[in-house]
C-alpha atoms as a PDB file:
ATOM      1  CA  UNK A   1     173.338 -34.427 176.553  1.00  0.00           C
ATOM      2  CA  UNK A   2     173.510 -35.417 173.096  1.00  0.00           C
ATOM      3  CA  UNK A   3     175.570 -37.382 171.599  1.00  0.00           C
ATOM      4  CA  UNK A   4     177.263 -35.074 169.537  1.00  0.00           C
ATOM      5  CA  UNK A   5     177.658 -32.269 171.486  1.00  0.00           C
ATOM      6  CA  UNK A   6     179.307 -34.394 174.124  1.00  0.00           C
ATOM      7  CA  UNK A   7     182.021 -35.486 171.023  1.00  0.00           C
ATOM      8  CA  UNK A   8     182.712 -32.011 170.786  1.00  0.00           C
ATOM      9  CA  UNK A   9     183.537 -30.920 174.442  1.00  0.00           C
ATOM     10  CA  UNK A  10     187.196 -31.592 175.039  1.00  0.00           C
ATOM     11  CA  UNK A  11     187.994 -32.270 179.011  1.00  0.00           C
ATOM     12  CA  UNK A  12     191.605 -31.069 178.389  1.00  0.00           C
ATOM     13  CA  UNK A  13     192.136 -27.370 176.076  1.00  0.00           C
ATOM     14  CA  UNK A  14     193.768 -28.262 172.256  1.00  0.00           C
ATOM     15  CA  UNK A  15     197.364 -28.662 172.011  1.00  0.00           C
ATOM     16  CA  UNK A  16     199.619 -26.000 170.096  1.00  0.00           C
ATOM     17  CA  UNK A  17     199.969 -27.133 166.882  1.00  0.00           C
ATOM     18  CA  UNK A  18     203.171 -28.118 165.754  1.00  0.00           C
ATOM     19  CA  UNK A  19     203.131 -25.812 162.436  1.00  0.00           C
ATOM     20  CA  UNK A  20     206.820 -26.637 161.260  1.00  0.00           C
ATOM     21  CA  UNK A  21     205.864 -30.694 161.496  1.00  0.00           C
ATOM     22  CA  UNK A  22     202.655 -29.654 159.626  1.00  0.00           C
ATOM     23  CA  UNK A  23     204.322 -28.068 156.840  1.00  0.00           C
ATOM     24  CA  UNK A  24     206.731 -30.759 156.373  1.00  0.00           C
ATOM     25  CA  UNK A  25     203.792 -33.333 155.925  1.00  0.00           C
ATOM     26  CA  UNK A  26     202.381 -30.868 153.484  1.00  0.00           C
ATOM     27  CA  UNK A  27     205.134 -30.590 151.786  1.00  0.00           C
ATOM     28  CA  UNK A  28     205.986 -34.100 151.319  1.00  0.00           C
ATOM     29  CA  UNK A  29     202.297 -35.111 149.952  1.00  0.00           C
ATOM     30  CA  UNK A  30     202.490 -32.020 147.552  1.00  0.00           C
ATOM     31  CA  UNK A  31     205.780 -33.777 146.012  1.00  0.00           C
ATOM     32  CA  UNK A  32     204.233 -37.295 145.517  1.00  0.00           C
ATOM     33  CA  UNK A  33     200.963 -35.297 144.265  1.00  0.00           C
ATOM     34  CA  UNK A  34     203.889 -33.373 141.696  1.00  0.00           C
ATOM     35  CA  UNK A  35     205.415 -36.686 140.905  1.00  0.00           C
ATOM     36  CA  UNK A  36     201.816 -38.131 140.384  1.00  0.00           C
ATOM     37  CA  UNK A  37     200.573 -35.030 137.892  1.00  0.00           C
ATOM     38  CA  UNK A  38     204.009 -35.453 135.867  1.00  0.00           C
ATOM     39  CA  UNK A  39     203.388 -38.923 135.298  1.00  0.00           C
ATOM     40  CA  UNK A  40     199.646 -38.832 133.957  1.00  0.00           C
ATOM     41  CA  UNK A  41     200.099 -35.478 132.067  1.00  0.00           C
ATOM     42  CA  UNK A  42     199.440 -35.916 128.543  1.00  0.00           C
ATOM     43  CA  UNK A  43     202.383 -35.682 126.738  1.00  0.00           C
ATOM     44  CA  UNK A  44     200.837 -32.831 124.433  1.00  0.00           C
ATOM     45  CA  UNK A  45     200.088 -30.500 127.711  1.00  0.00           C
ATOM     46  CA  UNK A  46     203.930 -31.378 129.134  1.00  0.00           C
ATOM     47  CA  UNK A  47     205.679 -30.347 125.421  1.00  0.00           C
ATOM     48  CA  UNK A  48     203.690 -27.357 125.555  1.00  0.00           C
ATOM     49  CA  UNK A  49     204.652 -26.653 128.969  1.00  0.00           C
ATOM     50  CA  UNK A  50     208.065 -27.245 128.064  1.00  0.00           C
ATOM     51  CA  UNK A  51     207.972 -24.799 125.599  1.00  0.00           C
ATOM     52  CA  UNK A  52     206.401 -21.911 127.639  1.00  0.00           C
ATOM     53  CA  UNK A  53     208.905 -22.273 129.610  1.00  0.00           C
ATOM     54  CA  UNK A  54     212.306 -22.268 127.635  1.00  0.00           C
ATOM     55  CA  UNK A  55     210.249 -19.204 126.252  1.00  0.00           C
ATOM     56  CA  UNK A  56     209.995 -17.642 129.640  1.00  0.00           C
ATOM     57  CA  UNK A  57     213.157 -18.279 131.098  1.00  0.00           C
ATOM     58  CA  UNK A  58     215.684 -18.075 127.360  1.00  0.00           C
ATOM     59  CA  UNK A  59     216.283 -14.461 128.210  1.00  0.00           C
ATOM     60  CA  UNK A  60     217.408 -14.771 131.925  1.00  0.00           C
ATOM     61  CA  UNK A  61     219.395 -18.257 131.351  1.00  0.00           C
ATOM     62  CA  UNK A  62     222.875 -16.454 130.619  1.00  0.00           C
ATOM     63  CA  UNK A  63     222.709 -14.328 134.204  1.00  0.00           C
ATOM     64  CA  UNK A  64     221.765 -18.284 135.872  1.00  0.00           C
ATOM     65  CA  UNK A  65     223.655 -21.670 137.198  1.00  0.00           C
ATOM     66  CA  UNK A  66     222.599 -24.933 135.875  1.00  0.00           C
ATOM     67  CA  UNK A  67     221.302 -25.413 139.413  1.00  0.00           C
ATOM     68  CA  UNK A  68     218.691 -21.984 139.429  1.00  0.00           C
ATOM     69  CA  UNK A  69     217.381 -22.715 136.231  1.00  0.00           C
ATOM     70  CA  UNK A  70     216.905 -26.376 137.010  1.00  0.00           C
ATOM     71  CA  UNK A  71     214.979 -24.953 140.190  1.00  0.00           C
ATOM     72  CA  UNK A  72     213.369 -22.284 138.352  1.00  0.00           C
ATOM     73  CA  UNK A  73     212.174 -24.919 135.321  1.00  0.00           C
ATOM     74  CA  UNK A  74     210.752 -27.372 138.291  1.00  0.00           C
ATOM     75  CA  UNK A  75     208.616 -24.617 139.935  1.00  0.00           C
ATOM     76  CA  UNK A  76     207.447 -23.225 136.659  1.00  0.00           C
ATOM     77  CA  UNK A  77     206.192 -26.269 135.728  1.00  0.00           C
ATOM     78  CA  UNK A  78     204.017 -27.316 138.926  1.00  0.00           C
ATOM     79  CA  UNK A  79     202.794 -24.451 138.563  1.00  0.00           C
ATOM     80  CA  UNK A  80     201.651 -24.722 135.626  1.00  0.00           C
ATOM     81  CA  UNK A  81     200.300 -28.189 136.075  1.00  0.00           C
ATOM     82  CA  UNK A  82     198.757 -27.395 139.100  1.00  0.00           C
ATOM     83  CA  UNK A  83     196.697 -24.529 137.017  1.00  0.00           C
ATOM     84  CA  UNK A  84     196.005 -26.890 134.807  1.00  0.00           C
ATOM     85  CA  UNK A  85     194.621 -29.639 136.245  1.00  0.00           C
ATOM     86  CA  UNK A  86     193.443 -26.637 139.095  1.00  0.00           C
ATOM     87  CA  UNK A  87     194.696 -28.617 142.199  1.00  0.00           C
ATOM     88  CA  UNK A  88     195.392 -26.117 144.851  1.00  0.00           C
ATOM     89  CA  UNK A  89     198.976 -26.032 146.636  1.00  0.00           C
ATOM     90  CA  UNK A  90     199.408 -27.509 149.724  1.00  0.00           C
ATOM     91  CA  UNK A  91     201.699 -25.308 152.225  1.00  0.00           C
ATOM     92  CA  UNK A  92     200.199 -23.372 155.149  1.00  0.00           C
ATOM     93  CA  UNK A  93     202.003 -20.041 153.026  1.00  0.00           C
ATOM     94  CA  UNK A  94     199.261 -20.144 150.341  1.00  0.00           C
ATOM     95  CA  UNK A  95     196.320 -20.713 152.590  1.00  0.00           C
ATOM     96  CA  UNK A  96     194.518 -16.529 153.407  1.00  0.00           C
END
């Protein structure tokens, strides 16, 4: 048989997947991959993202905590780097 098709029979059938442990992973390489984008963003793209986004939120603030619209800022703005820089997110709830 050839070697290749004998590297893809397994002897024993594929474990489940542990898709909580997976996530987590994902997760946690998505935040230094955030922390990394933040960092190198020029600072022109970051003000204006800044901006968009006091713009966005201003009307809503009064009905929010400190702590939503802290959340709400954060999410806004990966997303918005993400688009920009067009890195795709990394969670098993985005992938179709």
């Amino acid at each position: 048989m050839l070697p290749l098709l004998e590297s893809l029979e397994s002897p024993e059938p594929p474990q489940a997947l542990d898709l909580e442990d997976l996530e987590r992973r994902l997760t946690l390489q998505e935040e230094k991959l955030s922390a990394t984008i933040t960092a190198n963003a020029p600072n022109d793209l970051m003000l204006s993202i800044r901006r968009d986004t006091d713009r966005a939120l201003g009307p809503y603030s009064r009905k929010m905590d400190a702590g939503q619209r802290a959340l709400l800022e954060k999410q806004y703005q990966q997303k918005r780097l993400y688009d920009a820089f067009r890195v795709p997110r990394l969670s098993l709830f985005y992938l179709v």
